[in-house]
C-alpha atoms as a PDB file:
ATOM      1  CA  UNK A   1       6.172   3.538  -3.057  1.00  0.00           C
ATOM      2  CA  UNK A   2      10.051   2.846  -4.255  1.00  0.00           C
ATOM      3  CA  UNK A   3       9.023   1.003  -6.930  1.00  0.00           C
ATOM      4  CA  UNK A   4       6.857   4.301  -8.251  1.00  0.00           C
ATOM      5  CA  UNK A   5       9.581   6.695  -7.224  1.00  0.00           C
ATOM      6  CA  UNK A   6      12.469   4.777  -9.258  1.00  0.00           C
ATOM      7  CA  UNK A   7       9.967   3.848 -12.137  1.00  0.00           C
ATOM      8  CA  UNK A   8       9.685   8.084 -12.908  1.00  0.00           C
ATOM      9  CA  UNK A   9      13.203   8.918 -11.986  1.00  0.00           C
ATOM     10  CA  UNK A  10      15.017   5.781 -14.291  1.00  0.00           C
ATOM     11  CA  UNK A  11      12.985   6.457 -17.273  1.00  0.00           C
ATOM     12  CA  UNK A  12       9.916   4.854 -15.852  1.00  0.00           C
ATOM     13  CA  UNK A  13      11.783   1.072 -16.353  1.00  0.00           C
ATOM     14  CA  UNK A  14      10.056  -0.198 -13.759  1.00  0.00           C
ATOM     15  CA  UNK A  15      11.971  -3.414 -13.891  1.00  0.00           C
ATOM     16  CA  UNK A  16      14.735  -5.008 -11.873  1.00  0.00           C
ATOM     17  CA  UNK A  17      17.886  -4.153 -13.072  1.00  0.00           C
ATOM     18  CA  UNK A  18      19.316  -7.910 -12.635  1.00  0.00           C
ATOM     19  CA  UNK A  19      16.280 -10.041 -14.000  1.00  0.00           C
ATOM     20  CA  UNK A  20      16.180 -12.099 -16.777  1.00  0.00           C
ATOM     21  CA  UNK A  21      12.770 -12.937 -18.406  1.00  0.00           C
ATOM     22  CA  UNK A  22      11.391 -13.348 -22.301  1.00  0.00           C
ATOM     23  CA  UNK A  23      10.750 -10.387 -23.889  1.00  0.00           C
ATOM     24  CA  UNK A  24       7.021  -9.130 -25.130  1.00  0.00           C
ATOM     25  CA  UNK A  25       7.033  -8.281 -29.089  1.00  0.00           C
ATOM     26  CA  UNK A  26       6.236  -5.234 -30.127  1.00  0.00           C
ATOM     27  CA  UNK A  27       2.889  -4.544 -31.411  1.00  0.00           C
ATOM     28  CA  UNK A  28       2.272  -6.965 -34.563  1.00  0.00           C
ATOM     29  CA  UNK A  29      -0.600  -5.497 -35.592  1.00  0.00           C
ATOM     30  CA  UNK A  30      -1.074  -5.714 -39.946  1.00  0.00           C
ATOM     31  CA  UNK A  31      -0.004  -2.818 -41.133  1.00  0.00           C
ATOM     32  CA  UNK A  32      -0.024  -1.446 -44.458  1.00  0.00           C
ATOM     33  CA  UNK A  33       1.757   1.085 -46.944  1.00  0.00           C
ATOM     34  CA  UNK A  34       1.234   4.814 -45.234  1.00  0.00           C
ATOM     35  CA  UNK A  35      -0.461   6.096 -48.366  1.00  0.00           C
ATOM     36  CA  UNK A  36       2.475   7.508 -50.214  1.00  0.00           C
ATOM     37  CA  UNK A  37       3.774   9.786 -47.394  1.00  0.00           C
ATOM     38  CA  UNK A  38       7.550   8.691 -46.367  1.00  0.00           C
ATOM     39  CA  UNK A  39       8.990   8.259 -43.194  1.00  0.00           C
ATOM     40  CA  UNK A  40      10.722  11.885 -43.699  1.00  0.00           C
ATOM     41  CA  UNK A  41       7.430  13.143 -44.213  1.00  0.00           C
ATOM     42  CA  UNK A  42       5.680  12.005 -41.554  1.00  0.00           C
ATOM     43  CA  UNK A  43       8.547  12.970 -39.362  1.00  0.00           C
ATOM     44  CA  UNK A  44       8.346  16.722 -40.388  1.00  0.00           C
ATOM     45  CA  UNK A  45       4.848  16.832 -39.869  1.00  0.00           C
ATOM     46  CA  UNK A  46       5.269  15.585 -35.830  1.00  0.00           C
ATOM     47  CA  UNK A  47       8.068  18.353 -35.282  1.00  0.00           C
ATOM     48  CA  UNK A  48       5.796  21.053 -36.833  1.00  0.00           C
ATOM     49  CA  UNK A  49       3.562  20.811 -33.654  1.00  0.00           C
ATOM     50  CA  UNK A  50       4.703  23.522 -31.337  1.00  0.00           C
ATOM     51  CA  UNK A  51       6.372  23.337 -28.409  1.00  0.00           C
ATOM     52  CA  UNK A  52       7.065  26.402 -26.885  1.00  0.00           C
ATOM     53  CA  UNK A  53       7.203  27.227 -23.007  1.00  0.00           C
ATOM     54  CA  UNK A  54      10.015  27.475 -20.472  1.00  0.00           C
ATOM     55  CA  UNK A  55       8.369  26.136 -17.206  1.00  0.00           C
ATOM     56  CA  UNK A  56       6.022  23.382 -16.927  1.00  0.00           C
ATOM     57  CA  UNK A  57       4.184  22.655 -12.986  1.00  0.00           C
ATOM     58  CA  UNK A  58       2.144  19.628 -13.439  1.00  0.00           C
ATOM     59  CA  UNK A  59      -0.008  17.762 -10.651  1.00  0.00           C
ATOM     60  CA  UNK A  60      -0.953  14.047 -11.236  1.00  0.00           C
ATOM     61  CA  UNK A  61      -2.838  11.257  -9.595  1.00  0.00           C
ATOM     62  CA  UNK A  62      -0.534   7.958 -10.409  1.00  0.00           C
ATOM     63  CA  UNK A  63      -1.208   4.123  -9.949  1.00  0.00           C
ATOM     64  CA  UNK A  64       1.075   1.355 -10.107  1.00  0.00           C
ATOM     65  CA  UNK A  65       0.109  -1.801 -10.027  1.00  0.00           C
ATOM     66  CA  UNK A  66       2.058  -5.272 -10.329  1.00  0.00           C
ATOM     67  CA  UNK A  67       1.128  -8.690 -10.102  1.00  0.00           C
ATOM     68  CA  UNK A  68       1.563  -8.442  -6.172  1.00  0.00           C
ATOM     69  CA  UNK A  69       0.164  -4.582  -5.073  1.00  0.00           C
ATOM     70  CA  UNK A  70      -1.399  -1.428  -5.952  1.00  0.00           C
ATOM     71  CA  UNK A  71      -0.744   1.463  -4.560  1.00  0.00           C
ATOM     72  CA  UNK A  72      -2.133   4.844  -5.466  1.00  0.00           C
ATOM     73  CA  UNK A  73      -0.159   8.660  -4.544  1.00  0.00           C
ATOM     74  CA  UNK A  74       0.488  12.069  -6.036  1.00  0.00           C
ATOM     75  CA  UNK A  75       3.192  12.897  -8.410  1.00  0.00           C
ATOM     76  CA  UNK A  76       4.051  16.688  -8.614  1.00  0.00           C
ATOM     77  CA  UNK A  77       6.147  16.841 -11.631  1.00  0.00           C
ATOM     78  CA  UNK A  78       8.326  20.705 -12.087  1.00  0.00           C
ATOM     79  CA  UNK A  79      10.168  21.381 -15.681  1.00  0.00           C
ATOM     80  CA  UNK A  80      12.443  24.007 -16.545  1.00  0.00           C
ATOM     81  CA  UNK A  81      12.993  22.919 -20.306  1.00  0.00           C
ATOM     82  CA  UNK A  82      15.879  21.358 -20.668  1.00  0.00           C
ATOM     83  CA  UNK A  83      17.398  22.442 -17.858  1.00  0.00           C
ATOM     84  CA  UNK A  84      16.052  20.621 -14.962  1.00  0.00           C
ATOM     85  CA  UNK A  85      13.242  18.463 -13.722  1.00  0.00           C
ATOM     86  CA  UNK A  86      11.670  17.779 -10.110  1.00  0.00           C
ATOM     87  CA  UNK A  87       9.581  14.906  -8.886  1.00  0.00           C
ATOM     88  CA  UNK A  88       7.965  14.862  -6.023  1.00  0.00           C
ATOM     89  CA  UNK A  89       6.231  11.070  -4.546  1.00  0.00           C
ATOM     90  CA  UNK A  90       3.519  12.192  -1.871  1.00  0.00           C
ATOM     91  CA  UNK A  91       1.269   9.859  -0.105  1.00  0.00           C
ATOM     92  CA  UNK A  92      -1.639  10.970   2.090  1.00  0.00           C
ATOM     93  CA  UNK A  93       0.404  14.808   1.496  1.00  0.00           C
ATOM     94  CA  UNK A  94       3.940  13.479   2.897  1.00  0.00           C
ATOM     95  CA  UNK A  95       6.696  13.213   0.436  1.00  0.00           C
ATOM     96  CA  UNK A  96       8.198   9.893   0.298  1.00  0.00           C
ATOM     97  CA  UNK A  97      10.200  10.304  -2.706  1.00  0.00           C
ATOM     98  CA  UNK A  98      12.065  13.354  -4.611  1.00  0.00           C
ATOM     99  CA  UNK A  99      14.205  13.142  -7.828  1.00  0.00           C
ATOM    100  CA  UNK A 100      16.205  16.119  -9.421  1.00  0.00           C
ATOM    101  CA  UNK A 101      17.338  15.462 -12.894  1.00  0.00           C
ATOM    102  CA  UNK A 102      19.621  17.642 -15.316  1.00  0.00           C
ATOM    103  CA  UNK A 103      21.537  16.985 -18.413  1.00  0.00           C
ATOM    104  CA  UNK A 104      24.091  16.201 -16.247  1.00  0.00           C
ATOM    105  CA  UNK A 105      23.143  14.227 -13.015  1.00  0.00           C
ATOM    106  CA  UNK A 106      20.530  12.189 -11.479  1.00  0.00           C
ATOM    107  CA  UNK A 107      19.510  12.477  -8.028  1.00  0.00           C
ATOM    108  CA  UNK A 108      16.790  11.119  -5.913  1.00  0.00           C
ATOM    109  CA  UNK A 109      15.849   9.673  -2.055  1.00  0.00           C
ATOM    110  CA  UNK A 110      13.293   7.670  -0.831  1.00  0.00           C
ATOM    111  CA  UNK A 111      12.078   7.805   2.707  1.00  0.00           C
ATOM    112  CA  UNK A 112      10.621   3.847   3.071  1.00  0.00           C
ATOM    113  CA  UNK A 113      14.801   2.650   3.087  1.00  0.00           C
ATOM    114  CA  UNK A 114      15.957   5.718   3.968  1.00  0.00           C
ATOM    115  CA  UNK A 115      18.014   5.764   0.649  1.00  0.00           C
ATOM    116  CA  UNK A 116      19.617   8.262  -2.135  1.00  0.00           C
ATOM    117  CA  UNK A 117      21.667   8.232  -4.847  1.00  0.00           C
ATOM    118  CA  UNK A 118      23.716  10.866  -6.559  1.00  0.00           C
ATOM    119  CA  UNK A 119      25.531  10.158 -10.286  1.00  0.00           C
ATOM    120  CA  UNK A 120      24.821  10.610 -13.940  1.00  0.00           C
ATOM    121  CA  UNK A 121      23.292   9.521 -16.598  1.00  0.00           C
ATOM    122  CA  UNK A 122      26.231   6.654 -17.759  1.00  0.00           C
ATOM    123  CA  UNK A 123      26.282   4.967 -14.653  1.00  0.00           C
ATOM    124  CA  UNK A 124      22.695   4.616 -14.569  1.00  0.00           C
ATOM    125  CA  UNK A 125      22.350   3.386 -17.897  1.00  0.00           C
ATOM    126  CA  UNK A 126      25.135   1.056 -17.361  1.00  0.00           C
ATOM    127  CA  UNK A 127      23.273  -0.422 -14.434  1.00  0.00           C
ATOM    128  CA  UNK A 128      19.738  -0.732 -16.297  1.00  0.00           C
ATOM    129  CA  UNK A 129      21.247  -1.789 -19.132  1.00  0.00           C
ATOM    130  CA  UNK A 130      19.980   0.846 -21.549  1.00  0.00           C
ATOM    131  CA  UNK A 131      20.661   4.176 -22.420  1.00  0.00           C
ATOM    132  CA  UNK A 132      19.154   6.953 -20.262  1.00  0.00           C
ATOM    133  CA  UNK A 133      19.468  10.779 -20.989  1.00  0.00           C
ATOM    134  CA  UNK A 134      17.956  13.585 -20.013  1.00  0.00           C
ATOM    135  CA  UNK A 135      16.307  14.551 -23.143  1.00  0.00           C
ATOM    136  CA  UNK A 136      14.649  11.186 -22.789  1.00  0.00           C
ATOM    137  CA  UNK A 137      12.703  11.352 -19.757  1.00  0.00           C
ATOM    138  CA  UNK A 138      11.386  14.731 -20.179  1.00  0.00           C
ATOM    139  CA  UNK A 139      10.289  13.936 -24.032  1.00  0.00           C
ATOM    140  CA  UNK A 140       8.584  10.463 -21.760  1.00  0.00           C
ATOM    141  CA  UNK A 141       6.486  13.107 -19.443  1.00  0.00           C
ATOM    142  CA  UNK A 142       5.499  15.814 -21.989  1.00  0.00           C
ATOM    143  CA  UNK A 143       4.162  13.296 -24.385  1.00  0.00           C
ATOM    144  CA  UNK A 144       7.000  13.099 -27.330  1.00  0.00           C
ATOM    145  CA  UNK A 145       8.818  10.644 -28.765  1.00  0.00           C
ATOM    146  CA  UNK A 146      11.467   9.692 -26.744  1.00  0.00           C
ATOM    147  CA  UNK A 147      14.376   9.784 -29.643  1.00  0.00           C
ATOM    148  CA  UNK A 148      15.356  12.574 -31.945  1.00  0.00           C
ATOM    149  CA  UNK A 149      13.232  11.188 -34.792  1.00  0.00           C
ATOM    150  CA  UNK A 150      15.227  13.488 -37.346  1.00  0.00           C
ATOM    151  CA  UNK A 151      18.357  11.719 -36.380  1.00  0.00           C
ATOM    152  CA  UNK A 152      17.879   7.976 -37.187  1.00  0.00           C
ATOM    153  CA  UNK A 153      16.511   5.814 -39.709  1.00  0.00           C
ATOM    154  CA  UNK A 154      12.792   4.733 -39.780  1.00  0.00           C
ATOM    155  CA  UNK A 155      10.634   2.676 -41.779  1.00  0.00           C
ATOM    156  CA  UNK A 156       6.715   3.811 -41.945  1.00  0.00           C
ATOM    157  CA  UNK A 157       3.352   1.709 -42.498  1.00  0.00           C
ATOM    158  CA  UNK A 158      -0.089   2.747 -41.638  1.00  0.00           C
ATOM    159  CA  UNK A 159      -2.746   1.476 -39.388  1.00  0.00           C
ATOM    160  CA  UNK A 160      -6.363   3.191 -39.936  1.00  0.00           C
ATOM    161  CA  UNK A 161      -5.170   6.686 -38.706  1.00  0.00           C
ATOM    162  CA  UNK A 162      -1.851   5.546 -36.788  1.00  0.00           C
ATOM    163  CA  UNK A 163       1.314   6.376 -38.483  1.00  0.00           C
ATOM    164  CA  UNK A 164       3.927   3.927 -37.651  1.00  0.00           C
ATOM    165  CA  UNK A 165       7.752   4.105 -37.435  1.00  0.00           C
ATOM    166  CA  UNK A 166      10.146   0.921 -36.670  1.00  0.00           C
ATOM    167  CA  UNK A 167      13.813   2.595 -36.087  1.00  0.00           C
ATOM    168  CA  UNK A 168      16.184   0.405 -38.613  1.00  0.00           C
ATOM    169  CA  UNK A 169      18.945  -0.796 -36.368  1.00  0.00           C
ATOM    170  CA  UNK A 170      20.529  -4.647 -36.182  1.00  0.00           C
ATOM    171  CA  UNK A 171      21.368  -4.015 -32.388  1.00  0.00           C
ATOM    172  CA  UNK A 172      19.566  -5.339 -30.023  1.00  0.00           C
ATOM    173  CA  UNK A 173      17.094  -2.715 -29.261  1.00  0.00           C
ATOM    174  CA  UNK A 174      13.876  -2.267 -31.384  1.00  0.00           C
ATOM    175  CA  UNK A 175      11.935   0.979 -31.148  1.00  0.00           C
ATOM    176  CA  UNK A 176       8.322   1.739 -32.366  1.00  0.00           C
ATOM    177  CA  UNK A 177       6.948   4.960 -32.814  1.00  0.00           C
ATOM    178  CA  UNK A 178       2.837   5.452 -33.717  1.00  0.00           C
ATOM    179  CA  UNK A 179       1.574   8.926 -34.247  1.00  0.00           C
ATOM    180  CA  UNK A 180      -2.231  10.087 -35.299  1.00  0.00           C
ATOM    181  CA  UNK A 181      -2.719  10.552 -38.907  1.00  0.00           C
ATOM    182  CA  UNK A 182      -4.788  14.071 -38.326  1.00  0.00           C
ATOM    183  CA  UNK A 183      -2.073  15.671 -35.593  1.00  0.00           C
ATOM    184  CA  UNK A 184       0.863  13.773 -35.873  1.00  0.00           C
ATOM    185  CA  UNK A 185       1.028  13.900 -32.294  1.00  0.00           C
ATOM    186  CA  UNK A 186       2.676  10.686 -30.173  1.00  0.00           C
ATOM    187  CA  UNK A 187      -0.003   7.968 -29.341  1.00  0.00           C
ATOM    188  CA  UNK A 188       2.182   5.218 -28.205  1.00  0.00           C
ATOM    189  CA  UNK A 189       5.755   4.393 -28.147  1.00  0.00           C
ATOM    190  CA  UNK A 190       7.207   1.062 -27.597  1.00  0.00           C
ATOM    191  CA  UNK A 191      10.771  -0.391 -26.822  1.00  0.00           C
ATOM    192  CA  UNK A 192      12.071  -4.051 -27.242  1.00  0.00           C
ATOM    193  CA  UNK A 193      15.491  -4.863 -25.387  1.00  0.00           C
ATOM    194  CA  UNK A 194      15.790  -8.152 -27.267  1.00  0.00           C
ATOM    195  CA  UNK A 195      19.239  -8.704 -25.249  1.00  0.00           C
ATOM    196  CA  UNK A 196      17.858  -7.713 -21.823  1.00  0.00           C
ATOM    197  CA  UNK A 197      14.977  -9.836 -22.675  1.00  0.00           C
ATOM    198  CA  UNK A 198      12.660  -6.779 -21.431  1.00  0.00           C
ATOM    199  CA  UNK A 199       9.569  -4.509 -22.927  1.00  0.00           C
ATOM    200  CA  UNK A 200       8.313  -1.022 -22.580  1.00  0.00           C
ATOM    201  CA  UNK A 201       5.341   0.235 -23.787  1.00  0.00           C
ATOM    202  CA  UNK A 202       3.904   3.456 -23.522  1.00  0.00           C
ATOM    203  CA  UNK A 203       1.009   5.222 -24.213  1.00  0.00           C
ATOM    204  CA  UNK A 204      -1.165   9.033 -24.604  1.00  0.00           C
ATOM    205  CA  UNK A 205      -4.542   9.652 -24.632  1.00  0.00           C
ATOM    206  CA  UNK A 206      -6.891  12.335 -24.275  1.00  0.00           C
ATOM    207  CA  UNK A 207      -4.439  15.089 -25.432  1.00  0.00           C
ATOM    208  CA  UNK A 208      -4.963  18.565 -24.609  1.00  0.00           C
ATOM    209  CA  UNK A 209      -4.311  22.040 -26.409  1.00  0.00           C
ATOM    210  CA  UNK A 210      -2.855  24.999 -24.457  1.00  0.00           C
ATOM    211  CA  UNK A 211      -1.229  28.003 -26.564  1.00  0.00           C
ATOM    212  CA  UNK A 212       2.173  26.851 -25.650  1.00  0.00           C
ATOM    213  CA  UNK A 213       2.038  23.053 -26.262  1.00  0.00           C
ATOM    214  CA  UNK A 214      -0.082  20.150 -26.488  1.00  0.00           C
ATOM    215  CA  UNK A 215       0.108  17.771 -23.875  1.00  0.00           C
ATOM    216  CA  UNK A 216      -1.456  14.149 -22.968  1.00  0.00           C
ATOM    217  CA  UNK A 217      -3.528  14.263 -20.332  1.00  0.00           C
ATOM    218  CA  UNK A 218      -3.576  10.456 -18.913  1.00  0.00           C
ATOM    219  CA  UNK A 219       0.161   8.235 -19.421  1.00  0.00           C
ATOM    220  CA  UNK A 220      -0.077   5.099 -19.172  1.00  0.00           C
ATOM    221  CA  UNK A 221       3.237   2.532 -18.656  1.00  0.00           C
ATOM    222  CA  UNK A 222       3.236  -0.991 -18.912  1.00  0.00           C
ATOM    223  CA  UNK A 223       6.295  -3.230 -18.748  1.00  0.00           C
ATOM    224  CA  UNK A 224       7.008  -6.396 -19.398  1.00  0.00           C
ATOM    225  CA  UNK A 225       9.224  -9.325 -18.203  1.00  0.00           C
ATOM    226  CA  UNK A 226       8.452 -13.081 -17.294  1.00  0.00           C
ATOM    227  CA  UNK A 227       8.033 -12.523 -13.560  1.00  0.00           C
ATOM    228  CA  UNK A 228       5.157 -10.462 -14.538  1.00  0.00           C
ATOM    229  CA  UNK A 229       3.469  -7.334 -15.612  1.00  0.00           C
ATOM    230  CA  UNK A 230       3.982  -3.637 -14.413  1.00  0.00           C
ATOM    231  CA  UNK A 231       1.581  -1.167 -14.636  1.00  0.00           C
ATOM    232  CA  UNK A 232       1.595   2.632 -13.763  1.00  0.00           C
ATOM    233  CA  UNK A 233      -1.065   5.722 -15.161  1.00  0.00           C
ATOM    234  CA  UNK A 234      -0.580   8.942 -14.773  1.00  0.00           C
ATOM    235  CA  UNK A 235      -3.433  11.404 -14.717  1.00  0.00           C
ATOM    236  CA  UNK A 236      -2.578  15.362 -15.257  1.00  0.00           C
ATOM    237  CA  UNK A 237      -4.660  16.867 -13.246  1.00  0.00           C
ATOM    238  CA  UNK A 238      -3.216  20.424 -12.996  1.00  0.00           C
ATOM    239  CA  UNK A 239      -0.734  21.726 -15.841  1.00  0.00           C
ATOM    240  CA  UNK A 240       0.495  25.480 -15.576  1.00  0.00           C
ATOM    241  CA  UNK A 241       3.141  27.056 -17.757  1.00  0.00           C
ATOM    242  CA  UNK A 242       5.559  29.776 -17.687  1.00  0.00           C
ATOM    243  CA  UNK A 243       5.186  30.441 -13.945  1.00  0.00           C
ATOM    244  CA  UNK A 244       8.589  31.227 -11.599  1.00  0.00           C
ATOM    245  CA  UNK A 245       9.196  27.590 -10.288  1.00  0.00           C
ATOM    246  CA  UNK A 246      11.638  27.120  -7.457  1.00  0.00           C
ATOM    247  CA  UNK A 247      13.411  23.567  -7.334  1.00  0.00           C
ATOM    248  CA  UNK A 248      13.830  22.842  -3.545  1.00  0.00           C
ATOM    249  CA  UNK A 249      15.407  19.732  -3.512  1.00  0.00           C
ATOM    250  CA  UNK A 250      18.128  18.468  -0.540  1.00  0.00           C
ATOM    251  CA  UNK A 251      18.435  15.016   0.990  1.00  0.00           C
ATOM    252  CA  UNK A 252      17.377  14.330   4.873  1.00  0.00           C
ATOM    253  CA  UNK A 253      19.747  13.158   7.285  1.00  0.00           C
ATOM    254  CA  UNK A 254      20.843   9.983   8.157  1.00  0.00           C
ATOM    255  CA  UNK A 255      20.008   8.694   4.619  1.00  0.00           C
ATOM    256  CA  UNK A 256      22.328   6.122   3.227  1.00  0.00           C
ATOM    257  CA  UNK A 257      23.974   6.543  -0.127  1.00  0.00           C
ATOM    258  CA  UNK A 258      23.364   3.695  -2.983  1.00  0.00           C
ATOM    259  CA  UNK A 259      26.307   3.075  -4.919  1.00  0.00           C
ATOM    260  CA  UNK A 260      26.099   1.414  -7.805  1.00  0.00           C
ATOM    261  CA  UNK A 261      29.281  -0.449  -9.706  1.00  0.00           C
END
């Protein structure tokens, strides 16, 4: 249940912050040359999809599994676009787990350790090793690419209808993006932490059209390290937009406060 609760509120790195393990390559399937149309291209294209709406209430089934367990709850997921974002962990309709994220903070409890934490985004990322923003997990829920695509470098190939793009970078960090040919929409995106020695992988199916947005409608997550595999899907079951959302969020008493150095 903690490991699902941190595993949506960190950026879904479902991975311990102090292992050490061998790192999963990216995809290496063959690729070839994407038929003329440049990385620029291609990158247009994806942004041209429309995006509009100001609240987002989505209702999800989610499963994580790990070499050891599998354990099965509800995720209740509120958006106020780029403003503010509330998770909610039930099991069996009691909440074990809330996050509230802004551009500026990160905050979240769980009730199994009766824990919480309250900070921002550079001590987190400092902890986990890898930069963490806002912008970054709410691109991860809604189905987009994770990065500003316009604002690095990319290099682009072409699998039957997947368009690929590997961010050019010599750090340590290697980022895939793969997009359908037809809707340029996101169908996977991957990240390599070569220093970290840790893999994330994730991917969209069965995407939906509303009038304000198209939207996945299963996530799935998989990490990677040598002390095993994580797993967690998410299944949008209910999606509503543009409704008055209220963001109740407040931690119980008695909770202890996690801080990290």
């Amino acid at each position: 249940m903690k490991k699902i609760a941190l595993v949506l509120v960190l950026s879904v790195l479902a991975l311990s912050c102090k292992s050490k393990a061998v790192a999963v390559v990216a995809s290496n399937e063959p690729v070839a040359a994407s038929n003329g149309m440049s990385a620029k291209k291609i990158i247009e294209n994806y942004y041209n999809n429309k995006n509009q709406f100001s609240t987002l209430y989505i209702k999800s089934s989610a499963r994580y599994s790990d070499n050891k367990q599998t354990q099965n709850v509800t995720a209740e997921i509120r958006i106020k676009k780029d403003e503010q974002i509330l998770i909610s962990i039930r099991f069996l309709g009691i909440t074990m787990a809330k996050a509230l994220i802004t551009p500026q903070s990160v905050n979240y409890y769980e009730k199994i350790n009766g824990s919480y934490f309250e900070g921002d985004f550079s001590s987190l990322s400092q902890w986990l090793g890898t930069d963490l923003d806002y912008n970054k997990i709410q691109n991860m829920l809604l189905g987009k690419a994770i990065d500003d695509l316009t604002k690095g470098k990319y290099s682009e190939s072409v699998l039957e209808k997947t368009y690929r793009l590997d961010a050019i970078s010599n750090g340590s960090t290697k980022k895939s993006f793969f997009l359908d040919s037809d809707t340029f929409l996101i169908e996977k995106q991957e990240i390599t932490q070569t220093t970290e020695e840790r893999t994330i992988k994730v991917t969209y199916t069965d995407n939906k059209v509303y009038n304000e947005t198209t939207l996945p409608t299963s996530v799935l997550i998989n990490t990677f390290q040598k002390k095993g595999t994580t797993e967690i899907s998410l299944d949008y079951n209910t999606v509503t937009f543009n409704e008055e959302l209220s963001f109740p969020y407040s931690v119980p008493n008695g909770y202890k406060r996690i801080i990290i150095k």
